[in-house]
Protein backbone atom coordinates (compact mmCIF):
# COMPACT_ATOMS: atom_id res chain seq x y z
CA UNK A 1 10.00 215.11 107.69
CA UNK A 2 8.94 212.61 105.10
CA UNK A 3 11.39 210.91 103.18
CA UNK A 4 11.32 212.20 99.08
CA UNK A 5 11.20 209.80 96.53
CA UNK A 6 11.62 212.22 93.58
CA UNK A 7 14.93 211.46 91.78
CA UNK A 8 16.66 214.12 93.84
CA UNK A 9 16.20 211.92 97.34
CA UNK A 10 20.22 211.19 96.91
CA UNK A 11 20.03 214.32 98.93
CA UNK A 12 17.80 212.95 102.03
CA UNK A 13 19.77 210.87 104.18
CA UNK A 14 17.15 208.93 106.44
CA UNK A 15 20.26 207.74 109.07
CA UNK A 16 20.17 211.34 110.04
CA UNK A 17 16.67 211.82 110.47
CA UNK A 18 16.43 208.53 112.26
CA UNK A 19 14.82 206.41 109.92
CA UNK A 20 15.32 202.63 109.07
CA UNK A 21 16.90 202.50 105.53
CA UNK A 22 15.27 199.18 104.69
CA UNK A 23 12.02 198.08 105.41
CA UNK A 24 11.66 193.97 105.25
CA UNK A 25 9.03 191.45 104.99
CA UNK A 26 9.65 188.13 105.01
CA UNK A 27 7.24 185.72 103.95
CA UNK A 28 6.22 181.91 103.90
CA UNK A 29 3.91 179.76 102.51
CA UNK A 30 3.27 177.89 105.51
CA UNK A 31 3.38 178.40 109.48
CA UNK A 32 6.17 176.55 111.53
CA UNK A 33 4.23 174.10 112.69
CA UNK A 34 3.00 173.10 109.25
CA UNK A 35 6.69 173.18 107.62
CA UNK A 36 7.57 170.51 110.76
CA UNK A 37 5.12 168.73 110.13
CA UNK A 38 5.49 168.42 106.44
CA UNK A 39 9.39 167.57 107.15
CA UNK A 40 8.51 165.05 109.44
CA UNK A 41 6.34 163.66 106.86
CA UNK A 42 8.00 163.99 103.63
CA UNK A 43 10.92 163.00 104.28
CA UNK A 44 9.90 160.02 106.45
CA UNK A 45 7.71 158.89 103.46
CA UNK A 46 10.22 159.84 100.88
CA UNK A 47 13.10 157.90 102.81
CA UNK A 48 11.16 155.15 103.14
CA UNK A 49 9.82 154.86 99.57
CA UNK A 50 13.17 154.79 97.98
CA UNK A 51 14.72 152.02 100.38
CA UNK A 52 11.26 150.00 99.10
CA UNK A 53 12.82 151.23 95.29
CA UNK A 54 16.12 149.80 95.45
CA UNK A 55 14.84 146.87 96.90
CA UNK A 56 12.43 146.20 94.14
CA UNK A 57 14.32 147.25 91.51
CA UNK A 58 17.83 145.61 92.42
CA UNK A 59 18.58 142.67 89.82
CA UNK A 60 20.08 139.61 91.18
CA UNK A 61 22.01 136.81 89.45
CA UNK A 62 24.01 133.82 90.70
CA UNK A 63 26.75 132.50 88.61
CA UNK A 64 28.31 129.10 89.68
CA UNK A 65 31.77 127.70 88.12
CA UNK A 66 33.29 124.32 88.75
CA UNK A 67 36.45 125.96 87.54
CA UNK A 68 36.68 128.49 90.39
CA UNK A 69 34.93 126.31 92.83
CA UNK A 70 32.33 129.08 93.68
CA UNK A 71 29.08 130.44 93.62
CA UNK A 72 28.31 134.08 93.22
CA UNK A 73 25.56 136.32 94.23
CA UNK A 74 25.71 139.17 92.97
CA UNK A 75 22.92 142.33 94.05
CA UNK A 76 23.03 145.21 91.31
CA UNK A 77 21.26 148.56 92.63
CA UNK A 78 20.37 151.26 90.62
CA UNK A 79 22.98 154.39 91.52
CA UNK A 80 24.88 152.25 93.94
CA UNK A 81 26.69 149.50 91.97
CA UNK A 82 27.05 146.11 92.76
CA UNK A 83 27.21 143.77 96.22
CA UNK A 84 28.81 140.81 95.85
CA UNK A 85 28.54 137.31 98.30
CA UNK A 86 31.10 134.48 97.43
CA UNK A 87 30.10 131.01 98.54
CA UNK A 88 32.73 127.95 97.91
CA UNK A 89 30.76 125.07 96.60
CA UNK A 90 32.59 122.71 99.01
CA UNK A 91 31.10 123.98 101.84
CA UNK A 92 27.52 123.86 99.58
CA UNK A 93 25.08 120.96 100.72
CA UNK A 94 22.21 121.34 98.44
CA UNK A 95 19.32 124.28 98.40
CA UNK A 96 15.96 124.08 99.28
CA UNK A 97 12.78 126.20 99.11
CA UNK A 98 10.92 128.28 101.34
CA UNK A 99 7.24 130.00 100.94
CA UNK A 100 5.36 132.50 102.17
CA UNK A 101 1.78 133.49 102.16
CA UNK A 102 0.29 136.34 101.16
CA UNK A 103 -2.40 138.60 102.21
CA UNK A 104 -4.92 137.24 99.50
CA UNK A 105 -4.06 133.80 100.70
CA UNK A 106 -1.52 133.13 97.82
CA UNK A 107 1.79 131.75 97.86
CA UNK A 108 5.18 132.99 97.45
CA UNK A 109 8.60 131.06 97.37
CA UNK A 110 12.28 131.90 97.77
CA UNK A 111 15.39 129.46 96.39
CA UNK A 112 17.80 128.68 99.79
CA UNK A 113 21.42 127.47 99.85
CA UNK A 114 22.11 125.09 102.16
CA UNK A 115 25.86 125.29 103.49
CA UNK A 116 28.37 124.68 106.50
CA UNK A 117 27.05 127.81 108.04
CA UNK A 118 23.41 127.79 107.59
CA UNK A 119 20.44 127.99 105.53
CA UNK A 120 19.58 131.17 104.03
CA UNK A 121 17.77 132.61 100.99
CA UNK A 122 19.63 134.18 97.74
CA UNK A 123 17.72 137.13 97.74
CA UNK A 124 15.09 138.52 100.43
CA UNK A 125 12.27 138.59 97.58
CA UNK A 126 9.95 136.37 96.75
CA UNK A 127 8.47 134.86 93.55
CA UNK A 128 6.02 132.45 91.72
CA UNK A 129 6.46 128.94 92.06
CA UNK A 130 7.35 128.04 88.95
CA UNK A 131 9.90 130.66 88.97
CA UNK A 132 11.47 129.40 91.90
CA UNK A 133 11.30 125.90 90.92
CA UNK A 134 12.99 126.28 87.92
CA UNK A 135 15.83 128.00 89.26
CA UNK A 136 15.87 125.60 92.19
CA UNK A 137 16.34 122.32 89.80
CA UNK A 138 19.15 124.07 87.83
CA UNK A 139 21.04 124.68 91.13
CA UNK A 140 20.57 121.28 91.54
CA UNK A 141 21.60 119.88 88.39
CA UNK A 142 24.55 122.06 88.62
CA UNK A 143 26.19 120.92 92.44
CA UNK A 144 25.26 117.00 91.64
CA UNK A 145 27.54 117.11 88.38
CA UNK A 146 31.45 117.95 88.50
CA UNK A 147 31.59 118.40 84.81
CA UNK A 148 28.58 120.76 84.36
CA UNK A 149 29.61 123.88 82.70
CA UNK A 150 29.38 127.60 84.01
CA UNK A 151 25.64 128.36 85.64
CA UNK A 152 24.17 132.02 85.20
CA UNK A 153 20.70 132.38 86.71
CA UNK A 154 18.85 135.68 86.41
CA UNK A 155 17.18 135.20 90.13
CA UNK A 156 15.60 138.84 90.19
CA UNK A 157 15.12 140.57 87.43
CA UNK A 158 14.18 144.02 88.52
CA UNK A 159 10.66 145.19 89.23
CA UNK A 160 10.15 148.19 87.13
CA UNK A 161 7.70 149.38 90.30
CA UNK A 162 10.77 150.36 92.18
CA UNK A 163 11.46 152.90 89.47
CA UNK A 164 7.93 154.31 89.86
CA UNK A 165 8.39 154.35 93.37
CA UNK A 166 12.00 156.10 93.27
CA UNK A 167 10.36 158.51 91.42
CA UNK A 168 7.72 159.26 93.25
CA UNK A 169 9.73 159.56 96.61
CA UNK A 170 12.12 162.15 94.65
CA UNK A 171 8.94 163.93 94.12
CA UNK A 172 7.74 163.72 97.39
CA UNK A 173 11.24 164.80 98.83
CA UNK A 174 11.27 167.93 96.15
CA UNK A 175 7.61 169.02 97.52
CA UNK A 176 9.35 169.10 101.13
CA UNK A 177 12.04 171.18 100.03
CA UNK A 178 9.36 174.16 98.31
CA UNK A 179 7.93 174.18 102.15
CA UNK A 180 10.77 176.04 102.78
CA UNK A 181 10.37 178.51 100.16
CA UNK A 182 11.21 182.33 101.45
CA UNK A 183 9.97 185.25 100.05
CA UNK A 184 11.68 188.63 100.96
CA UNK A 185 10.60 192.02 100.46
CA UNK A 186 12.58 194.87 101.38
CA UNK A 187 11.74 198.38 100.89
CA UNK A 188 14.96 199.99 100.24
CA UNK A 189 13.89 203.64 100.89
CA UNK A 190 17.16 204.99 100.54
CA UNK A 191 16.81 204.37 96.65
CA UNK A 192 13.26 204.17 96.10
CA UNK A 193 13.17 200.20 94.98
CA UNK A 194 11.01 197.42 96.45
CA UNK A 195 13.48 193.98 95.75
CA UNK A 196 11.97 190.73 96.13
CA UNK A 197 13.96 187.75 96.92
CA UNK A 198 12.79 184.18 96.49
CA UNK A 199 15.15 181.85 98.61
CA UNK A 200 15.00 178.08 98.99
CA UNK A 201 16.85 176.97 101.82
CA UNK A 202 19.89 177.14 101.72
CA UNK A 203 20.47 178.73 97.95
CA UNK A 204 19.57 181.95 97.06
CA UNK A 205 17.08 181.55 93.91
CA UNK A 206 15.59 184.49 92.28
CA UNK A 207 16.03 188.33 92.57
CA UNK A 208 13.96 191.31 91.26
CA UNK A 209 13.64 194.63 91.98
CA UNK A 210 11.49 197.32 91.01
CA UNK A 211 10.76 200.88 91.54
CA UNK A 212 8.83 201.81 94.23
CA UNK A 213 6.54 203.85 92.36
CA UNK A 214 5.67 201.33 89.85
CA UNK A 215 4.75 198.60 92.81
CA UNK A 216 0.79 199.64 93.61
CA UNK A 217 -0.34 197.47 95.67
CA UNK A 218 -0.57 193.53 97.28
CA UNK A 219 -3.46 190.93 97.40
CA UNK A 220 -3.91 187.58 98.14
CA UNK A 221 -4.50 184.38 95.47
CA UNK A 222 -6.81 182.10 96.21
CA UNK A 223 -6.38 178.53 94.31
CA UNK A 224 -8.76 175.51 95.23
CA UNK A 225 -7.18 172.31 94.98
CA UNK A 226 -9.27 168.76 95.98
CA UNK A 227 -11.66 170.54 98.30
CA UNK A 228 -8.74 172.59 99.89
CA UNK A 229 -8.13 176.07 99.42
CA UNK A 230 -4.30 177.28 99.05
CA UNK A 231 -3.40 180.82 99.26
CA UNK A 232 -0.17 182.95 97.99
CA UNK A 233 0.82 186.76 97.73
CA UNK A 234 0.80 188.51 94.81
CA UNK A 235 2.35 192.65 94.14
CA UNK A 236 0.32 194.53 91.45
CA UNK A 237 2.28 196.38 89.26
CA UNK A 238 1.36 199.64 87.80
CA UNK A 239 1.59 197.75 84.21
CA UNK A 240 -1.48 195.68 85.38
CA UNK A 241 0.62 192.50 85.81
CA UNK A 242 1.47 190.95 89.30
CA UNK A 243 4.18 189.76 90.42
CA UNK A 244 3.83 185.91 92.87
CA UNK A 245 6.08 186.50 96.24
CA UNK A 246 6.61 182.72 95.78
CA UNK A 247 5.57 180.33 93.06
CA UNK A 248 3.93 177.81 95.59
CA UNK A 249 0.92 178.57 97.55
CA UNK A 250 0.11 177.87 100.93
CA UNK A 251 -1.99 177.04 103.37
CA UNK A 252 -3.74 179.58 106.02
CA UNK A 253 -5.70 182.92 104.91
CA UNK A 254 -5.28 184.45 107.79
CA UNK A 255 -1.08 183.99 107.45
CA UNK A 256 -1.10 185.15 103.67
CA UNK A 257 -3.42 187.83 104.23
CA UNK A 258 -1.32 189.49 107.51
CA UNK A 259 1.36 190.07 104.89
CA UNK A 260 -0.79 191.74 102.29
CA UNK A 261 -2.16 194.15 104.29
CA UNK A 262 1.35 194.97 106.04
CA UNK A 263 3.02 195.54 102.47
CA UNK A 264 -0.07 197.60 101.07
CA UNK A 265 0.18 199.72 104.56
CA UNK A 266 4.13 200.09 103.53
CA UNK A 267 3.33 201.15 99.77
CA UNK A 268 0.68 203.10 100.52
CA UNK A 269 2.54 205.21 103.48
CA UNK A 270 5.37 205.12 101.10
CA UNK A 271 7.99 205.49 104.12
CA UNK A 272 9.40 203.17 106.55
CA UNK A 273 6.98 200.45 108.92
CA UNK A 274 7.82 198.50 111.63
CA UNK A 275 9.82 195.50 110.23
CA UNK A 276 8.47 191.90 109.98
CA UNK A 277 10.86 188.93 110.79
């Protein structure tokens, strides 16, 4: 006995008759092995870029006081505040320089403190010579005379590349996280309503639900983008609008248009079909 969906189908209990209340689809942009991939990826990439944007976009002073008989280096990062290293000019011997070449043959240079426990460089970045050398000789000026009043260098300014590349790993990191973009569709035959549920793991995002007699149909959407072809779901409505399962498109035809055809076989039958998971 088919199921009614006149407004009177209160009446028709499908439990009884042995029929599935719901009918669901669940849909995805891309396969599993794509998503993996993409996490392995993204997130690698995105990681990765915004260590290299703190790094470049840390400022880095050194402040020097007779009066305290210290030297301070202090790291600022954006978000995560301030590192500090104390050194007590006693134990400072002098400072020296140390270079680097580059891949185009150029040279880089770095402004060392020489102390009881070592060598080693203020900051980890490196800079133009006269840069270097300025800040070198003021160090220098500074340890060789007692009386010489409060130093503040501005070693590292801040690289306004790190901010591009923070930026562009929170992008990267934000284009992961759509991968895993959910689409449900469940047929609730009970009550005559198609409800489709957009989900982004792990928050629940967008709801809508329809009647089932105003949902006509399902195709696919194809979108070319560099050479590549993406793909998403769409429901017709019997307004002449459609409705996207999910905002992002995929990847895969074949995937996208599996679903289509199960959901038009669903609205077209009108009852219950075997349920997709």
């Amino acid at each position: 006995m088919p199921m009614s969906l006149t407004p009177d189908s209160a009446t028709y209990d499908p439990a009884r008759h042995g029929e599935r209340l719901e009918t669901v689809v669940r849909y995805r942009p891309y396969a599993w092995p794509a998503r993996i991939l993409f996490t392995l990826l993204f997130a690698g990439f995105g990681l990765g870029f915004i260590g290299a944007a703190f790094f470049f976009a840390r400022q880095v002073t050194v402040d020097c006081s007779h009066d305290t008989a210290t030297c301070t280096i202090t790291k600022t990062y954006p978000l995560l505040g301030a590192r500090r290293e104390w050194h007590d000019l006693a134990s400072v011997r002098g400072t020296g320089l140390w270079s680097r070449r580059t891949k185009n043959g150029g040279m880089l240079y770095a402004v060392t403190l020489r102390t009881d426990a070592g060598e080693d460089s203020i900051s980890a970045s490196y800079a133009a010579f006269y840069a270097r050398q300025g800040q070198k000789r003021a160090l220098d000026a500074f340890l060789a005379d007692a009386d010489a009043p409060p130093l503040h260098i501005l070693y590292d300014r801040g690289s306004p590349v790190g901010f591009v590349m923070c930026a562009f790993s929170l992008v990267m990191l934000w284009t992961l996280w759509t991968t895993w973009q959910v689409a449900t569709v469940r047929f609730e035959w009970w009550r005559g309503a198609v409800v489709l549920e957009r989900r982004r793991w792990p928050l629940a995002l967008w709801s809508r639900a329809f009647q089932l007699a105003e949902v006509t149909g399902a195709r696919v959407e194809e979108r070319g983008m560099r050479r590549r072809n993406t793909y998403r779901v769409l429901l017709a409505l019997g307004s002449g609008a459609t409705v996207p399962l999910l905002t992002v498109p995929g990847s895969g035809y074949g995937m996208h248009s599996e679903v289509a055809a199960e959901l038009n076989a669903a609205i077209a039958r009108r009852q219950p079909a075997p349920a997709r998971y």
